[in-house]
C-alpha atoms as a PDB file:
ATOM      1  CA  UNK A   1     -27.145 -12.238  25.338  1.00  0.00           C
ATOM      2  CA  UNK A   2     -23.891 -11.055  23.827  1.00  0.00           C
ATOM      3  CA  UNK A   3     -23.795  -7.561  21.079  1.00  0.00           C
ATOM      4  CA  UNK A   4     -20.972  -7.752  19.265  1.00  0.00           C
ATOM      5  CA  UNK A   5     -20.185  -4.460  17.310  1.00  0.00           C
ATOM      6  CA  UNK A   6     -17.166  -2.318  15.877  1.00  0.00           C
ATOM      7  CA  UNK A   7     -14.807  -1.398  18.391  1.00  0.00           C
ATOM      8  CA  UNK A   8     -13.618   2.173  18.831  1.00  0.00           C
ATOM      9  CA  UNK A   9     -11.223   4.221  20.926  1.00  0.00           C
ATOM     10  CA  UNK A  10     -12.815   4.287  24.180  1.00  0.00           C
ATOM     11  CA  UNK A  11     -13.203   0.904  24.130  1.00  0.00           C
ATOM     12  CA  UNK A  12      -9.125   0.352  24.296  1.00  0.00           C
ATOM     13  CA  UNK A  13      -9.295  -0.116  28.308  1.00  0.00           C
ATOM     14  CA  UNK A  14     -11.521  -2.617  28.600  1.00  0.00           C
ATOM     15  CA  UNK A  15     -10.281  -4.176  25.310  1.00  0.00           C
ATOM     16  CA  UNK A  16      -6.769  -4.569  27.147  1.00  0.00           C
ATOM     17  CA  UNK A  17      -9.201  -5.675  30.209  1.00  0.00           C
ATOM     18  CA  UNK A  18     -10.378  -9.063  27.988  1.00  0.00           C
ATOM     19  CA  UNK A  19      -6.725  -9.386  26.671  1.00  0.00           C
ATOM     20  CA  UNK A  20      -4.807  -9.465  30.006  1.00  0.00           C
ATOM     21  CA  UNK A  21      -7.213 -12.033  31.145  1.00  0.00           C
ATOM     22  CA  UNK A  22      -6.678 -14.243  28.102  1.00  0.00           C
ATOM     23  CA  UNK A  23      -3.070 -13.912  26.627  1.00  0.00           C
ATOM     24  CA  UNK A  24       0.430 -14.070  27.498  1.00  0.00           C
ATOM     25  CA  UNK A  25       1.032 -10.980  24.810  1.00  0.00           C
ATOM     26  CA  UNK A  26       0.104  -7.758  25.746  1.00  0.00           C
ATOM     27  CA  UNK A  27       0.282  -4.621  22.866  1.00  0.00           C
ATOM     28  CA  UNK A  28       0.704  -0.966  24.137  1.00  0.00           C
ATOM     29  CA  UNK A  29      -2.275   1.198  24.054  1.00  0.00           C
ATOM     30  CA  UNK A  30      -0.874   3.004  21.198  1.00  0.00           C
ATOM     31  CA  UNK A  31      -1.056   0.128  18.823  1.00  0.00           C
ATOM     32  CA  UNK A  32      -4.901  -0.991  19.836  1.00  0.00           C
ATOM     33  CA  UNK A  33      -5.468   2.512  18.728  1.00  0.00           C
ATOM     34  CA  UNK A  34      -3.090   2.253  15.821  1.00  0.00           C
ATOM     35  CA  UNK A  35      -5.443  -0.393  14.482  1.00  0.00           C
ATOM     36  CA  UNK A  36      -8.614   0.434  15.283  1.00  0.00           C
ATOM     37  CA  UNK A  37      -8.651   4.314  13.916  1.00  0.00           C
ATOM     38  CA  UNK A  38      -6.486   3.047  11.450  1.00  0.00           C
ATOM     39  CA  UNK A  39      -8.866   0.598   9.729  1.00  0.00           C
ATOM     40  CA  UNK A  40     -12.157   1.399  11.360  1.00  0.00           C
ATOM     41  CA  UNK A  41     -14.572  -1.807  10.944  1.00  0.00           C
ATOM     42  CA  UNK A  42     -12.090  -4.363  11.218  1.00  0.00           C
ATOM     43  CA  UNK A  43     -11.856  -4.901  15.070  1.00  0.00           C
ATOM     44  CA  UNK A  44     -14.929  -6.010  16.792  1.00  0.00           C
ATOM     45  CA  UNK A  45     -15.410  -6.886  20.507  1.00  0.00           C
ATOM     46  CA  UNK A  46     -18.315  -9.121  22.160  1.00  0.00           C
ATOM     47  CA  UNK A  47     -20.173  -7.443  25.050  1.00  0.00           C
ATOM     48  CA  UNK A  48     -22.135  -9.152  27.918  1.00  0.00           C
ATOM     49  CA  UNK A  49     -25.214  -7.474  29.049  1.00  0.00           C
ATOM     50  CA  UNK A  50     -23.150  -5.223  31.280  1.00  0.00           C
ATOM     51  CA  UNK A  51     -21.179  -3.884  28.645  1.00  0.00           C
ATOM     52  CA  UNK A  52     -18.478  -6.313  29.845  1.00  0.00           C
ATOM     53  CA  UNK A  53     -16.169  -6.803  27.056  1.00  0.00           C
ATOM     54  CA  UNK A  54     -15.906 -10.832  27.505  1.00  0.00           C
ATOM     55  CA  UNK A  55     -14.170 -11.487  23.541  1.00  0.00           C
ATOM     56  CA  UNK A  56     -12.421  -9.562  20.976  1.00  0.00           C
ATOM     57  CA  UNK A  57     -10.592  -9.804  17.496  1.00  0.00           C
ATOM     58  CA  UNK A  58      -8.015  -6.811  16.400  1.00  0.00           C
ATOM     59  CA  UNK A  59      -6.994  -6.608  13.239  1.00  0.00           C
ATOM     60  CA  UNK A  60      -5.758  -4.306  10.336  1.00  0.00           C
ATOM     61  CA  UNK A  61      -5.229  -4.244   6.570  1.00  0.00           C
ATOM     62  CA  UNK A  62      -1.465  -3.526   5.588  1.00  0.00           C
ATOM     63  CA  UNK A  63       0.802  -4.275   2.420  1.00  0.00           C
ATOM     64  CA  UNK A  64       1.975  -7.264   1.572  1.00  0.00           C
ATOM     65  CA  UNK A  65       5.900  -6.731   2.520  1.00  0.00           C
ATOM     66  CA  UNK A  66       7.399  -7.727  -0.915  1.00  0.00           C
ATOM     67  CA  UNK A  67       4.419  -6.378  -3.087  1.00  0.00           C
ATOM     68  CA  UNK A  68       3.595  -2.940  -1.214  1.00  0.00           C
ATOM     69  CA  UNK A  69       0.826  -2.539  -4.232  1.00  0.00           C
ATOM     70  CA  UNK A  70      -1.612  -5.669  -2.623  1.00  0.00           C
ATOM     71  CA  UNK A  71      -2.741  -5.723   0.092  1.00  0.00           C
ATOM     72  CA  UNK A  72      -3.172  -8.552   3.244  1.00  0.00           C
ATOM     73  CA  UNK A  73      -5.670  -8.847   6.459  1.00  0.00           C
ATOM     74  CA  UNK A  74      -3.934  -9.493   9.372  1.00  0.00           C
ATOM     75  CA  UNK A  75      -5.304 -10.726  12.663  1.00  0.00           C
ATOM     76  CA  UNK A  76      -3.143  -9.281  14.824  1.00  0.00           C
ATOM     77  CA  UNK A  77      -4.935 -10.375  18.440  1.00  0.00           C
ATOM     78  CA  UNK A  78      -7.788 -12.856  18.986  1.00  0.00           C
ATOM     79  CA  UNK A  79      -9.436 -13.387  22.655  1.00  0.00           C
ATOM     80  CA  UNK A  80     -12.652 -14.844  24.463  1.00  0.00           C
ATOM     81  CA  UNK A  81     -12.402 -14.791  28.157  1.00  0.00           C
ATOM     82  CA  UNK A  82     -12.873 -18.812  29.865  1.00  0.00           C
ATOM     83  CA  UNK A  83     -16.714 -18.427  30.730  1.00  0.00           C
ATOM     84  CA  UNK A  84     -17.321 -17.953  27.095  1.00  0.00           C
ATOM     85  CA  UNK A  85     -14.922 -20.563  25.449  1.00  0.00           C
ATOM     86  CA  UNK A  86     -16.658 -22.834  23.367  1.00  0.00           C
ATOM     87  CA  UNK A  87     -19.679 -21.253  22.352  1.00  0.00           C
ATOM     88  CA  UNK A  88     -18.783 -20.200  18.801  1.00  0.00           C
ATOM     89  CA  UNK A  89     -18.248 -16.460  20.005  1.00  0.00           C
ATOM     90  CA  UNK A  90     -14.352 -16.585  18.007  1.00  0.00           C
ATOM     91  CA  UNK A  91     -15.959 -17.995  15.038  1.00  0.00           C
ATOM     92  CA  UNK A  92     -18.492 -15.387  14.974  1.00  0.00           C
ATOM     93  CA  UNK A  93     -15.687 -12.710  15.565  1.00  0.00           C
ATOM     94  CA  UNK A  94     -13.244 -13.944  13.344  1.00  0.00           C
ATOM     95  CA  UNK A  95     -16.269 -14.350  10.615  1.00  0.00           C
ATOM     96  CA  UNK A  96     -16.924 -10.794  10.999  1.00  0.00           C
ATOM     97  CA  UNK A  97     -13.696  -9.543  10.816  1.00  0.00           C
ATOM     98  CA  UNK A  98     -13.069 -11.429   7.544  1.00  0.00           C
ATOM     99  CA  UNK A  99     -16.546 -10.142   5.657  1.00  0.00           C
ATOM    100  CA  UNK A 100     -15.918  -6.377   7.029  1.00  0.00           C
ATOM    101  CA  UNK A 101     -11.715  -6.784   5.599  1.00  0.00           C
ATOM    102  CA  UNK A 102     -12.719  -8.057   2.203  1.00  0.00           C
ATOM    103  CA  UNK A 103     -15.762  -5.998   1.762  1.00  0.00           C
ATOM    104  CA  UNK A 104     -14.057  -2.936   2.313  1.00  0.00           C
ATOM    105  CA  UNK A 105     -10.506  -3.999   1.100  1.00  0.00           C
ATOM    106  CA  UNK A 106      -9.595  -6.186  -2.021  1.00  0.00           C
ATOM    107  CA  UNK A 107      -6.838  -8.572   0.307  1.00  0.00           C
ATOM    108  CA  UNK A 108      -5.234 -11.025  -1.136  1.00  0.00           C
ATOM    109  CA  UNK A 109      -5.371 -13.321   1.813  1.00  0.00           C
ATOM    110  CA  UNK A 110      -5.647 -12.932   6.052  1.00  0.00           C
ATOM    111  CA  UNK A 111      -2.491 -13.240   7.881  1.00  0.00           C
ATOM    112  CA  UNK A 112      -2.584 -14.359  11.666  1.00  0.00           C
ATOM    113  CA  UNK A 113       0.181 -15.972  13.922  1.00  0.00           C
ATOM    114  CA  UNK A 114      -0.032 -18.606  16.760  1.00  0.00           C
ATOM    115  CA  UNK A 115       1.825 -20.438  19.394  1.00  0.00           C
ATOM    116  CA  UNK A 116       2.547 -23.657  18.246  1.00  0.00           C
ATOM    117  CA  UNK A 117       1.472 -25.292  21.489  1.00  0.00           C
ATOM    118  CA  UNK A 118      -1.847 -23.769  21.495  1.00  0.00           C
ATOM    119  CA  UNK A 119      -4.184 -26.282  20.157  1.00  0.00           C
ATOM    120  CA  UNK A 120      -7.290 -24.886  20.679  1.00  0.00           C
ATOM    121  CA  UNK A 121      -6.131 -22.302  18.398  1.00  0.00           C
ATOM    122  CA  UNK A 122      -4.975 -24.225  15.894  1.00  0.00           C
ATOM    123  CA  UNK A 123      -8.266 -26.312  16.005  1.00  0.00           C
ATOM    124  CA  UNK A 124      -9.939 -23.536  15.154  1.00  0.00           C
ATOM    125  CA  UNK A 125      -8.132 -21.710  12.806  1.00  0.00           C
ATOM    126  CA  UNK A 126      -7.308 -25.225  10.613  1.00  0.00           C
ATOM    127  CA  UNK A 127      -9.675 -26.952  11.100  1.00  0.00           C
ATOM    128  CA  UNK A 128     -12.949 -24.196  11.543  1.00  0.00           C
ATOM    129  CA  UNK A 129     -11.924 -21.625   9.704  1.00  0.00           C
ATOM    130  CA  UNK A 130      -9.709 -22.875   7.050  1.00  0.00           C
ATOM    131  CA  UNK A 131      -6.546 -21.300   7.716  1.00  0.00           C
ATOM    132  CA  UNK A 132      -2.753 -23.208   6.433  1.00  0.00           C
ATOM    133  CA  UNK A 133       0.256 -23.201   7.625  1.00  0.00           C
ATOM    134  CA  UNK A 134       2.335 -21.095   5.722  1.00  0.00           C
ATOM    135  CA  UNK A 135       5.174 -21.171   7.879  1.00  0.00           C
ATOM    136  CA  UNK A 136       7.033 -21.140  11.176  1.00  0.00           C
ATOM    137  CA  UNK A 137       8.499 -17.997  12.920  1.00  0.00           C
ATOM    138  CA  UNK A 138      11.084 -19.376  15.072  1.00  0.00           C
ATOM    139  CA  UNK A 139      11.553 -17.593  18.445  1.00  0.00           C
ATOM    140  CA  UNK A 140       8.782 -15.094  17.648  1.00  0.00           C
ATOM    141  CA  UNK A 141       7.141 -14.675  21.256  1.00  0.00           C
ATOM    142  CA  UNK A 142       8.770 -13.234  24.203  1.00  0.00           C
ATOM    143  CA  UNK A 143       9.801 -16.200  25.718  1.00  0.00           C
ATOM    144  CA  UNK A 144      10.957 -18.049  22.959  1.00  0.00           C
ATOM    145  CA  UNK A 145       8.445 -20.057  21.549  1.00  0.00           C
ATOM    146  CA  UNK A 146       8.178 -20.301  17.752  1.00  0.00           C
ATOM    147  CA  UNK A 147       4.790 -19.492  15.913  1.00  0.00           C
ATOM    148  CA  UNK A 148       3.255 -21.002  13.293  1.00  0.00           C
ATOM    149  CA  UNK A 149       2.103 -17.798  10.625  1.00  0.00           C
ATOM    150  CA  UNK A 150      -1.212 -19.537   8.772  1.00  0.00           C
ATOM    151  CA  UNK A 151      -2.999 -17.658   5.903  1.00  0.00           C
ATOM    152  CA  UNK A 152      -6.856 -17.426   4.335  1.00  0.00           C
ATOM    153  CA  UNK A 153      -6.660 -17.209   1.227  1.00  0.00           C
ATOM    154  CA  UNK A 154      -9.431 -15.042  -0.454  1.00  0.00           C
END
């Protein structure tokens, strides 16, 4: 049985835990906090019985960059470790996420980016969830590869 609920602060180690095991990109400490005590009841992790944090989504509310007045969600990491793949646990998360943002926020739409080779990913986030394409980011990992930016519109 899995509890998902709000993350907070002292949940930023094993947080980092879930994301090492899941993603090439790894944030600083700092800017889990950043987000987290910065919009409180946006970020949620899933929990195993142990209190092993085995999924997680961060996220924040910020202004839109050439209208500082509205305001945009922004998934900003998204992970489930491998045992728990495939079970609906991202949907669930990322459903969450969503109702807490535009319950306590009036966004104009939610913001995420993703490799453009991860297909899983995309499958979910097209084709579950409802997300477009608004556009590529060329270059905009580490290593090179270019990210497709997708947007919910509310």
């Amino acid at each position: 049985m899995l509890n998902i609920r709000p993350a907070n602060p002292k949940d930023i180690i094993n947080l980092q835990r879930c994301n090492q095991l899941c993603l090439p990109e790894n944030y600083v400490a700092q800017f889990w906090i950043h987000c987290i005590v910065s919009w409180p009841n946006t970020s949620f992790l899933a929990e195993d019985a142990s209190g092993r944090v085995v999924g997680y989504v961060l996220a924040s509310v910020e202004p839109v960059d050439d209208h500082p007045h509205l305001l945009v969600g922004h998934i900003n990491s998204l992970a489930v470790i491998r045992p728990y793949r495939r079970l609906g646990l991202a949907k669930r998360l990322m459903d969450i996420s969503k109702e807490s943002m535009t319950s306590m926020h009036y966004i104009q739409y939610i913001q995420l980016n993703v490799r453009i080779s991860n297909r899983a990913a995309l499958a979910l986030y097209r084709d579950v969830l409802g997300y477009t394409i608004y556009r590529v980011e060329h270059n905009y990992y580490a290593d090179g590869e270019d990210a497709f930016c997708m947007r919910l519109w509310i």
